[in-house]
Protein backbone atom coordinates (compact mmCIF):
# COMPACT_ATOMS: atom_id res chain seq x y z
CA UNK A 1 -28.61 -52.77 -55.20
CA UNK A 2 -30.96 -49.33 -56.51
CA UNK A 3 -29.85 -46.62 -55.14
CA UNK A 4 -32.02 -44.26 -53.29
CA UNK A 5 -31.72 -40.41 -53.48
CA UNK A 6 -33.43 -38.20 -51.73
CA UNK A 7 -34.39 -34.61 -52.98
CA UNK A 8 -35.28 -31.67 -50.42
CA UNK A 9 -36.60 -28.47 -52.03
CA UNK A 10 -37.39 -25.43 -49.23
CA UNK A 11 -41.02 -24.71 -50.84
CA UNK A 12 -40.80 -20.41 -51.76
CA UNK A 13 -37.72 -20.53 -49.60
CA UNK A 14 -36.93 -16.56 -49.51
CA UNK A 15 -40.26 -15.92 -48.56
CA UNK A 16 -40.55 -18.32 -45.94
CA UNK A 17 -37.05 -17.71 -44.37
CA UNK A 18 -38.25 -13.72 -44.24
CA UNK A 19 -41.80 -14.54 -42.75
CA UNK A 20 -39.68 -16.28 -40.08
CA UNK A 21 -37.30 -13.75 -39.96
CA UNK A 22 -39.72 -11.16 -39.50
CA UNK A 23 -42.62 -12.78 -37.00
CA UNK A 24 -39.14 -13.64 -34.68
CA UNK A 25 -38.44 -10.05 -35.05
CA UNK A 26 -41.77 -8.50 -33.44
CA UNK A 27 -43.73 -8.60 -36.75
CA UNK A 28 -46.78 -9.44 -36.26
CA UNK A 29 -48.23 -11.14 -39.65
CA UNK A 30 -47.18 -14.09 -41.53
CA UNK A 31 -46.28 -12.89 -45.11
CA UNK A 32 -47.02 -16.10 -46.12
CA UNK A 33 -50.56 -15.22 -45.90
CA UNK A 34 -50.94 -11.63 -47.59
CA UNK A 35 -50.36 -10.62 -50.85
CA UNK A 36 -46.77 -10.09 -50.13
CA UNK A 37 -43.41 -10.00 -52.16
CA UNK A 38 -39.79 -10.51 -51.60
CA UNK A 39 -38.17 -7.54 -54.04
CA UNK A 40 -35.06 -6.41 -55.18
CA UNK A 41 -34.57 -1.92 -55.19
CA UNK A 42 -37.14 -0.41 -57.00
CA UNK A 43 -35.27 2.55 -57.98
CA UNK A 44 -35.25 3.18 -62.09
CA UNK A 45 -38.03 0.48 -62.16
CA UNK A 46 -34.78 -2.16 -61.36
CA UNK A 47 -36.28 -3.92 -58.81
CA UNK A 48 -38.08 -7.15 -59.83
CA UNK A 49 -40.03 -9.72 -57.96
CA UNK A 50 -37.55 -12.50 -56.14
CA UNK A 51 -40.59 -14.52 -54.44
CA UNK A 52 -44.13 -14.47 -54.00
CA UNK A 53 -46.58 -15.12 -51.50
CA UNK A 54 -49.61 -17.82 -52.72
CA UNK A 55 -52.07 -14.84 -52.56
CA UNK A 56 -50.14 -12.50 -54.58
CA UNK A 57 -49.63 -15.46 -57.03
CA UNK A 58 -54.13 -15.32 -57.09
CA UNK A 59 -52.99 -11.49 -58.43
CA UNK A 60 -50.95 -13.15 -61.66
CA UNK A 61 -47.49 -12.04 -60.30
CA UNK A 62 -44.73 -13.54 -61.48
CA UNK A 63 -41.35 -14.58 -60.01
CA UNK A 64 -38.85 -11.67 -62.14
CA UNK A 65 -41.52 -9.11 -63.46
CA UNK A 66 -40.83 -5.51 -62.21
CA UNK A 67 -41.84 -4.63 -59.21
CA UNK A 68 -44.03 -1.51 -60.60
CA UNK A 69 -45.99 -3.92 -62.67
CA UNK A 70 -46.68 -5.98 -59.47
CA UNK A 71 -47.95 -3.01 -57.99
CA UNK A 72 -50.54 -2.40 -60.82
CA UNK A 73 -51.80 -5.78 -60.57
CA UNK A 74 -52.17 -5.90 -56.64
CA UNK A 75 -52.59 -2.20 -54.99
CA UNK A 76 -51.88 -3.49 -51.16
CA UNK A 77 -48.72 -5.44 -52.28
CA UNK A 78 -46.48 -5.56 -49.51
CA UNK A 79 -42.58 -5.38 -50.37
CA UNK A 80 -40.29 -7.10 -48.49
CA UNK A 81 -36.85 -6.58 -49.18
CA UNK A 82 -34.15 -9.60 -49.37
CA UNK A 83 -31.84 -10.79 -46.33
CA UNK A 84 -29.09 -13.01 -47.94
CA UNK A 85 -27.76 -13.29 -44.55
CA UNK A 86 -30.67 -14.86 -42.63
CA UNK A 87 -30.78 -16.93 -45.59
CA UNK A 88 -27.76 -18.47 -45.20
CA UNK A 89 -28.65 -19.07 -41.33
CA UNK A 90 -31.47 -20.89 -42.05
CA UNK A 91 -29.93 -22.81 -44.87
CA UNK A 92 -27.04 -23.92 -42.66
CA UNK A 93 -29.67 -25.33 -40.04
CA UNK A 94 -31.64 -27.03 -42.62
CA UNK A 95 -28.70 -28.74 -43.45
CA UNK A 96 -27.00 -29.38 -40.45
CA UNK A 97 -30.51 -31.16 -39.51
CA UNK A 98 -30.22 -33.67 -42.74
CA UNK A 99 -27.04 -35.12 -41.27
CA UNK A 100 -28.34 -37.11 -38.84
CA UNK A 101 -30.24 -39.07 -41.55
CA UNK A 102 -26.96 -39.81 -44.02
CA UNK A 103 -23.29 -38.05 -44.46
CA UNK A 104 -23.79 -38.05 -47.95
CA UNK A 105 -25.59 -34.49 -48.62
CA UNK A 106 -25.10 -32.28 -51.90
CA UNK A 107 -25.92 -28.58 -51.43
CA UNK A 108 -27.66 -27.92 -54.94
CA UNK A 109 -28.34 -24.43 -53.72
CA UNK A 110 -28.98 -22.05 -51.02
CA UNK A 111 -32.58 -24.27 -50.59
CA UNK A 112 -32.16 -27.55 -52.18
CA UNK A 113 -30.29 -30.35 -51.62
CA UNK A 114 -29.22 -34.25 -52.39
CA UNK A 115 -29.11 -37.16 -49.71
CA UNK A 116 -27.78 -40.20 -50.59
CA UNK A 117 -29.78 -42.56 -48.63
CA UNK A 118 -28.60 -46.18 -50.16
CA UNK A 119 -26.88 -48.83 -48.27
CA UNK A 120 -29.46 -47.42 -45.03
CA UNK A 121 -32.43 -50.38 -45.76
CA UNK A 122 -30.92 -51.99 -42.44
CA UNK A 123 -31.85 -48.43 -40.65
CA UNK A 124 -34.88 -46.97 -42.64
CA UNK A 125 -37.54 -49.83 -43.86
CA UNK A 126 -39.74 -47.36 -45.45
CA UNK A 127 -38.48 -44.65 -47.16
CA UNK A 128 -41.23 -43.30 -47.87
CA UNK A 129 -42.23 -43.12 -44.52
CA UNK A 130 -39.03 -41.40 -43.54
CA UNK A 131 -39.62 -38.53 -46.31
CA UNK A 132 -42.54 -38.10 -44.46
CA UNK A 133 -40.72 -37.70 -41.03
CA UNK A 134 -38.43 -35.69 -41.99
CA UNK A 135 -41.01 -33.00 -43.96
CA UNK A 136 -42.98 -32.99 -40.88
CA UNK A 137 -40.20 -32.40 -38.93
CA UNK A 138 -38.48 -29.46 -40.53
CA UNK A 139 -42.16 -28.30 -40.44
CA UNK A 140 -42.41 -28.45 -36.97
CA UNK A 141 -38.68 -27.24 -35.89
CA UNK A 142 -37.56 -25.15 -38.40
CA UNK A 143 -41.56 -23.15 -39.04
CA UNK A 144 -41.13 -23.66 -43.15
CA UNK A 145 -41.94 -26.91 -45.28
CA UNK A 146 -40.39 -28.48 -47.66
CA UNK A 147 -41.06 -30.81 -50.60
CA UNK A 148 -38.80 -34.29 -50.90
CA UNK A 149 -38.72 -36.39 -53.77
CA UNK A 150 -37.48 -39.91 -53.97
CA UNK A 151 -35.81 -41.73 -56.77
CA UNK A 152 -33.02 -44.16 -58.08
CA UNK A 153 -30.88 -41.00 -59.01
CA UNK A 154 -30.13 -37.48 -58.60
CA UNK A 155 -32.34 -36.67 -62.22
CA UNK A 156 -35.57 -38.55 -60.74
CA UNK A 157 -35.24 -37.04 -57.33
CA UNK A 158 -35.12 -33.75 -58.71
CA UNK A 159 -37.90 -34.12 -61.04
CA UNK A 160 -40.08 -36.49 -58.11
CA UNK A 161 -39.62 -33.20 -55.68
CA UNK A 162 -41.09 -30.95 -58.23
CA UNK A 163 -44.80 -32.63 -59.36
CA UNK A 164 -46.84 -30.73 -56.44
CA UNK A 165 -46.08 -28.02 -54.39
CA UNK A 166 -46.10 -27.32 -51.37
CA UNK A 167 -45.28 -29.98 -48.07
CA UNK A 168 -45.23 -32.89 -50.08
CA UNK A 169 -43.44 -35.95 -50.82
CA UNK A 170 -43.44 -38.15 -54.22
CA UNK A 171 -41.18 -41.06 -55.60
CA UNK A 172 -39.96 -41.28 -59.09
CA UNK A 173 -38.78 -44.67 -59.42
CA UNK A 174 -37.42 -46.27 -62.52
CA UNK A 175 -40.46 -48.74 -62.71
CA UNK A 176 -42.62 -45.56 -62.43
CA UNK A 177 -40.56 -43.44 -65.64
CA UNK A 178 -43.37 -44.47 -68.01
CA UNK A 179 -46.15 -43.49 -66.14
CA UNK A 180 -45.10 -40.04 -64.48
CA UNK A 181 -42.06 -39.22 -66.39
CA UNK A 182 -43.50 -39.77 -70.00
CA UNK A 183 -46.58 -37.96 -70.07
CA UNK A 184 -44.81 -34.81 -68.96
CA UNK A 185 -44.41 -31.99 -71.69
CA UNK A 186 -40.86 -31.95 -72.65
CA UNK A 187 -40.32 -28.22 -71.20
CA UNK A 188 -40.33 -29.63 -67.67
CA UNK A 189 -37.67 -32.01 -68.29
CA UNK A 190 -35.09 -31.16 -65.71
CA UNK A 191 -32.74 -28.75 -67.70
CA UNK A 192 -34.37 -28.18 -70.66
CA UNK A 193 -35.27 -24.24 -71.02
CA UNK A 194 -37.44 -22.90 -73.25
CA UNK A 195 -35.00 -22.43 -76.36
CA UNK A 196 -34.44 -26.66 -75.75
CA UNK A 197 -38.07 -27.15 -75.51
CA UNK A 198 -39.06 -24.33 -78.86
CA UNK A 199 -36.49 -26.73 -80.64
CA UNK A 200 -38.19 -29.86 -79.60
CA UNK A 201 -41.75 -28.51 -80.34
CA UNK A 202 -40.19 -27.59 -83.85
CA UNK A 203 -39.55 -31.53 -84.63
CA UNK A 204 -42.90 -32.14 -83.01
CA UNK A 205 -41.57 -33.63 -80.06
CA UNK A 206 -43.65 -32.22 -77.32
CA UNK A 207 -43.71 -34.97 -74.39
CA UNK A 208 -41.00 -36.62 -72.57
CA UNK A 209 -42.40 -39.54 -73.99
CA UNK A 210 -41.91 -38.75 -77.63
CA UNK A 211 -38.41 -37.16 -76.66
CA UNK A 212 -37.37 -40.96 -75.11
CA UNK A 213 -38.85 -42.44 -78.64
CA UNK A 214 -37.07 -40.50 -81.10
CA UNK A 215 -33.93 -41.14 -82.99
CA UNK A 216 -30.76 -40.04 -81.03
CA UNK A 217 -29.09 -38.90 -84.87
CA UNK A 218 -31.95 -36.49 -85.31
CA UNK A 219 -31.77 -34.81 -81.92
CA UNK A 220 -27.42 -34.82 -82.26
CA UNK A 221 -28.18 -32.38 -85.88
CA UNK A 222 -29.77 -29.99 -83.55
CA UNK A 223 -28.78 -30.11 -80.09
CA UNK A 224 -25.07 -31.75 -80.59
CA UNK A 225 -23.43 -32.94 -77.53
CA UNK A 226 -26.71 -32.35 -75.48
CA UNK A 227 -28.39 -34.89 -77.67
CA UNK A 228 -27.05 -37.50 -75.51
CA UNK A 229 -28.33 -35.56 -72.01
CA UNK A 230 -31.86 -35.45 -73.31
CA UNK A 231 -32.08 -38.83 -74.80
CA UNK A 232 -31.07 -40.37 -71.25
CA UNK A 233 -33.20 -37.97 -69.37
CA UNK A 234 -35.98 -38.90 -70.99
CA UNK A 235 -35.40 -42.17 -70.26
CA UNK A 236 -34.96 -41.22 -65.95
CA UNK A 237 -30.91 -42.41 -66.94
CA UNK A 238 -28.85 -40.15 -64.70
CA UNK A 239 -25.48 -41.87 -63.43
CA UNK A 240 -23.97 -38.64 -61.57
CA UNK A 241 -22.93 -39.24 -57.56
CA UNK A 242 -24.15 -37.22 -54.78
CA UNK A 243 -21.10 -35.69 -53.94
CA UNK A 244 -20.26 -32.89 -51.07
CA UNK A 245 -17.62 -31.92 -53.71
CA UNK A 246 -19.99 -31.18 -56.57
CA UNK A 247 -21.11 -28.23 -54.72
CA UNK A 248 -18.12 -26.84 -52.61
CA UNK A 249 -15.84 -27.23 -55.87
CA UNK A 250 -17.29 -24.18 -57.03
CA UNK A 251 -16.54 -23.74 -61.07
CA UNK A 252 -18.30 -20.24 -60.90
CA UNK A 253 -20.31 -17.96 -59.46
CA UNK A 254 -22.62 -15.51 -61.37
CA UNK A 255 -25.40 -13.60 -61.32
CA UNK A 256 -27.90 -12.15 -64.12
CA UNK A 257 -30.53 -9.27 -64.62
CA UNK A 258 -33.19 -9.72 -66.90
CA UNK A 259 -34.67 -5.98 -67.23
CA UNK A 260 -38.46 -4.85 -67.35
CA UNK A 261 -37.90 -3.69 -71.40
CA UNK A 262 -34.74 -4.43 -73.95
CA UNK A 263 -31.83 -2.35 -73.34
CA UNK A 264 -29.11 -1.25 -75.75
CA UNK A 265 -27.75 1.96 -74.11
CA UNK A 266 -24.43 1.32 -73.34
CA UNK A 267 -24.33 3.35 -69.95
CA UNK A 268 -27.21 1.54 -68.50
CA UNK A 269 -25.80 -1.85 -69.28
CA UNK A 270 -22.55 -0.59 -67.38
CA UNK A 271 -24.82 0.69 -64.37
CA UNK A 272 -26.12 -2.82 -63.95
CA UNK A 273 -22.43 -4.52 -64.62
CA UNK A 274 -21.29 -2.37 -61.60
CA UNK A 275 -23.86 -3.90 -59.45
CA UNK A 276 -23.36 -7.18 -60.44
CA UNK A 277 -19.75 -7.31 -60.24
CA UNK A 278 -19.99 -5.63 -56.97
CA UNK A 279 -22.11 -9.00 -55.97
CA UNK A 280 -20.24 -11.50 -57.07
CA UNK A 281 -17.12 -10.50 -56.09
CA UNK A 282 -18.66 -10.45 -52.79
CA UNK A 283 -19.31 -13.71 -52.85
CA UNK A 284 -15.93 -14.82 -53.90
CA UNK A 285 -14.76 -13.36 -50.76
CA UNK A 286 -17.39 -14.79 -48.33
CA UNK A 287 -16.08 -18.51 -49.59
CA UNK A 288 -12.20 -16.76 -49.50
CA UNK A 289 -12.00 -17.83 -53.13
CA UNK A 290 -10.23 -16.12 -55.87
CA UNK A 291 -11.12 -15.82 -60.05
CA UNK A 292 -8.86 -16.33 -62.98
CA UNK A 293 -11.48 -16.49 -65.41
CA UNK A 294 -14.40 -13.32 -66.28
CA UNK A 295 -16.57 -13.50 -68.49
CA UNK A 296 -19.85 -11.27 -69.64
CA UNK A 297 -23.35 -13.11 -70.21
CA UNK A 298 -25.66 -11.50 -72.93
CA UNK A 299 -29.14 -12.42 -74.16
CA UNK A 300 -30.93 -10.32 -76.78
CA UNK A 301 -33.97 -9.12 -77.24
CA UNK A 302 -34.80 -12.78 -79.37
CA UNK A 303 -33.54 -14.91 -76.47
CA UNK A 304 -30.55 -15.75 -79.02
CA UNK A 305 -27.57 -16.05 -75.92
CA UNK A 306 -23.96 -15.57 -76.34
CA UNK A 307 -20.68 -14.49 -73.89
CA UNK A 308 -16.97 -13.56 -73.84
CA UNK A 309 -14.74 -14.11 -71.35
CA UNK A 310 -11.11 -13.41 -70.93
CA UNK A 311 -8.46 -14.57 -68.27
CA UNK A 312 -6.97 -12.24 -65.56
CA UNK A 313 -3.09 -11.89 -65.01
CA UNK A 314 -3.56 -12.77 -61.44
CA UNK A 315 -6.59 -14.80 -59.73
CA UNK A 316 -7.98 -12.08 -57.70
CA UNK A 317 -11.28 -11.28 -55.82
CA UNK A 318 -11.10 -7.50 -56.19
CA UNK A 319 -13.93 -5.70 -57.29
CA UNK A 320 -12.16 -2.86 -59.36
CA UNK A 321 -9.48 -5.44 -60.79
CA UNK A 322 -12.54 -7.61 -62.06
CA UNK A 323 -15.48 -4.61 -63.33
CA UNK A 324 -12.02 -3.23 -65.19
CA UNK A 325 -11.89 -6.75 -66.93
CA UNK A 326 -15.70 -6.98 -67.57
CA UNK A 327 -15.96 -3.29 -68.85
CA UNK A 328 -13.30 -4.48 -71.49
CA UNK A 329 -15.16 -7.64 -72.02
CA UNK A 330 -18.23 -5.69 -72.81
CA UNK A 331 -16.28 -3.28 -75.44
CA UNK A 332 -14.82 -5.95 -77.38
CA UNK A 333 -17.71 -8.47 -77.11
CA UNK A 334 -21.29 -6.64 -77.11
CA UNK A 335 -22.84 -6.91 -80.35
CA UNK A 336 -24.72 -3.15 -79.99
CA UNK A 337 -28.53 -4.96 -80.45
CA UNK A 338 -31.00 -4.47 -77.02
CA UNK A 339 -30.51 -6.66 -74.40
CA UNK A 340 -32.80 -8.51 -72.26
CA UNK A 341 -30.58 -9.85 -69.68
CA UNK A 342 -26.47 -9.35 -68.93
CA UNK A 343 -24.73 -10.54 -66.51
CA UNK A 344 -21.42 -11.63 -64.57
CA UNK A 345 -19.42 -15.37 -64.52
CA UNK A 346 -16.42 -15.72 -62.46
CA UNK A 347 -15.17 -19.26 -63.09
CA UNK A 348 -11.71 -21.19 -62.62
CA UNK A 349 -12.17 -20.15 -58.95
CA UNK A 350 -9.00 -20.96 -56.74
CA UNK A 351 -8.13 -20.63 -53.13
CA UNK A 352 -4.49 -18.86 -53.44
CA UNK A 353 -3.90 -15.91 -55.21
CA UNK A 354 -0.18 -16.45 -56.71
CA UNK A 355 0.44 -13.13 -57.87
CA UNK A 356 3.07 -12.96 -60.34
CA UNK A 357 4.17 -9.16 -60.26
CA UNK A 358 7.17 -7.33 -62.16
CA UNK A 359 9.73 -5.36 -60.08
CA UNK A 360 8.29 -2.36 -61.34
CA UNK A 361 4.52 -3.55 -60.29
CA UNK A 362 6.16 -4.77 -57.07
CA UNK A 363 7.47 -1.09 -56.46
CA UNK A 364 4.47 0.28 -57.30
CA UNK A 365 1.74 -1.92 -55.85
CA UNK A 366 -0.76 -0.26 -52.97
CA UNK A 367 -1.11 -1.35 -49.95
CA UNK A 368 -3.42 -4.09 -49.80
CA UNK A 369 -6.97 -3.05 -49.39
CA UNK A 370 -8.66 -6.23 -48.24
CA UNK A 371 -9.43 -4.90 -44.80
CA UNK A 372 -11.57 -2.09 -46.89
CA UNK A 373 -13.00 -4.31 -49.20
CA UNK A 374 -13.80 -6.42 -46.21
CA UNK A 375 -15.72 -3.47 -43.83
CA UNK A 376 -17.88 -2.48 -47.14
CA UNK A 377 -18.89 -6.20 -47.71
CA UNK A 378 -20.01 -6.35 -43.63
CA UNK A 379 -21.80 -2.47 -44.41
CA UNK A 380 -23.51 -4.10 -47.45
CA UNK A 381 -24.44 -7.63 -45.67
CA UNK A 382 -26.17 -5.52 -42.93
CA UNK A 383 -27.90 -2.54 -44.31
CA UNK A 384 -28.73 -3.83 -47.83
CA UNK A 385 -27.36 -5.39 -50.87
CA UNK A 386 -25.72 -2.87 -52.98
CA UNK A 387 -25.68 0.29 -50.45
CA UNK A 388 -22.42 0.82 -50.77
CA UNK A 389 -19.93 0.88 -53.75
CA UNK A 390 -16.52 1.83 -53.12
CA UNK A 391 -15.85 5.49 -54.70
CA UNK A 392 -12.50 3.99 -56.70
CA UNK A 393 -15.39 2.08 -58.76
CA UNK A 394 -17.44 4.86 -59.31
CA UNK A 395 -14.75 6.91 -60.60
CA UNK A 396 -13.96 4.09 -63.15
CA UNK A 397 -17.76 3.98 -64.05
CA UNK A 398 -17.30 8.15 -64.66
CA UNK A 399 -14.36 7.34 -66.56
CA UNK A 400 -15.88 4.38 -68.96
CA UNK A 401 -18.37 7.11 -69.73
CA UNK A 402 -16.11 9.85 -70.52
CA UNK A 403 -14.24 7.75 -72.66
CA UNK A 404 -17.20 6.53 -74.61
């Protein structure tokens, strides 16, 4: 028996969750339909574009540009800042909702999401008429749409839900891979990023078509053990299960910047590390999680990527423990040419911390300052992202620069 997957993609989710947000709230326009943005800080020209509205989109803003250059392109912008909490309201709901249709649901992220619906042809004789009911539905009780694609896998889901945008369904079947798989440029082959696709266009392999058509040896001397990925995605080949697991066994969490021009000062890229690790270590304590594994994400001003990463003593989830470990990443492991993007990976996450102290660490050690940690994390979740950073991190960001 096919199977049949289901992908559900929130269409401009962080916009749409904040026009509810907001219009629930006493606002009385739908950002949806100004030339509207959803934006990180603007101070030092950080802040970049999260999410757009369609009109600002007519404007030629782009998701991740700087905020500033928004601004020049669209004088009556309107900038709406992020609320990670609401998100996760409205996320849960959407969720919650998909249950009644099958148990088996993987959370891709924050707005996307797997349902396995095979083995339910004795409940649901059309599926495409039940992608349809449930589209309209979230429409109608949730006030945002979404876009579901059907196929025989997780890969052709995912690629079925992303064709047209917005409030729509589509099927990717495996007797439909030739005809709206093939003729696809390579570049918007699920996973393959523009380094991939530059590669590809290099050998003159520019559709998905000529990708499924050419010799898996040739692709292995360039893309090694991805060769095999790409050869079987080309062909819609994608045995993976939809798996609750896949998602709550979380391997890492991370978070990148890409700045508004290349960076190779030193202080700045610690400035932004501080943020950063103040974020994700946030998160590891929301899901009461712990890391044993840091590591620093670079990628220069060529797009050529590279990282370090080192283990901790101890898995931990504290802020100043973990920026100590990522400042010493950076010193050992930056390469001193401009940067486009950094960033932070916590990985080998666990959900115990099994300290293993000396007698003379044991003597020494603090009282624990979770409850503190915990109060700035609630301060931050309510007021705005990175409002506060603990002073005890600052003072290590002073000393960094003294010592450099």
């Amino acid at each position: 028996m096919d199977r049949i997957i289901f992908h559900i993609d929130v269409n401009n989710a962080f916009l749409s969750w904040t026009a509810i947000y907001l219009l629930e709230h006493g606002y009385k326009e739908d950002i949806r339909k100004i030339p509207s943005i959803i934006g990180g800080e603007e101070k030092e020209r950080r802040g970049i574009v999260l999410a757009k509205s369609p009109i600002a989109k007519k404007f030629g803003i782009v998701t991740a540009e700087p905020i500033y250059q928004a601004k020049k392109k669209c004088p009556n912008l309107q900038v709406f800042p992020a609320n990670h909490e609401w998100y996760r309201i409205e996320s849960h709901k959407f969720k919650e909702y998909l249950k009644q249709y099958s148990p088996v649901i993987e959370e891709f992220s924050i707005d996307e999401c797997f349902v396995d619906m095979t083995g339910t042809n004795y409940l649901y004789k059309n599926y495409i008429e039940l992608a349809h009911k449930i589209k309209n539905e979230i429409k109608e009780k949730f006030g945002f749409t979404v876009n579901v694609g059907i196929g025989n896998n997780k890969l052709c889901a995912k690629m079925a839900s992303d064709f047209e945008k917005p409030d729509k369904v589509h099927t990717l079947f495996k007797d439909e891979i030739v005809t709206k798989l093939w003729p696809l440029d390579v570049k918007n082959l699920f996973m393959v990023g523009k380094k991939t696709a530059s590669e590809l266009y290099k050998i003159n392999v520019h559709t998905v078509e000529e990708l499924a058509h050419t010799n898996i040896k040739k692709l292995e001397k360039i893309f090694k053990k991805q060769a095999k990925y790409l050869k079987n995605a080309s062909w819609g080949i994608d045995d993976s299960e939809v798996s609750e697991a896949n998602y709550h066994r979380s391997i890492s969490i991370s978070t990148t910047e890409t700045f508004p021009h290349d960076i190779d000062d030193e202080e700045k890229l610690k400035n932004y590390l501080l943020v950063q690790t103040e974020k994700v270590t946030r998160e590891l304590r929301e899901k009461n999680k712990y890391a044993n594994t840091v590591a620093v994400i670079y990628k220069d001003k060529n797009f050529n990527s590279y990282s370090a990463q080192e283990k901790l003593k101890n898995p931990t989830n504290e802020t100043k423990i973990i920026y100590n470990k990522v400042i010493e990443i950076l010193d050992k492991s930056f390469k001193k040419q401009p940067l486009r993007l950094i960033g932070v990976r916590l990985s080998d996450l666990c959900e115990q911390k099994n300290e293993q102290l000396t007698i003379f660490e044991l003597s020494n050690k603090i009282e624990d300052n979770s409850s503190i940690q915990k109060t700035i994390d609630e301060l931050n979740k309510k007021f705005g992202s990175d409002l506060i950073i603990p002073a005890s991190l600052k003072m290590i960001a002073k000393e960094n620069k003294e010592k450099s």
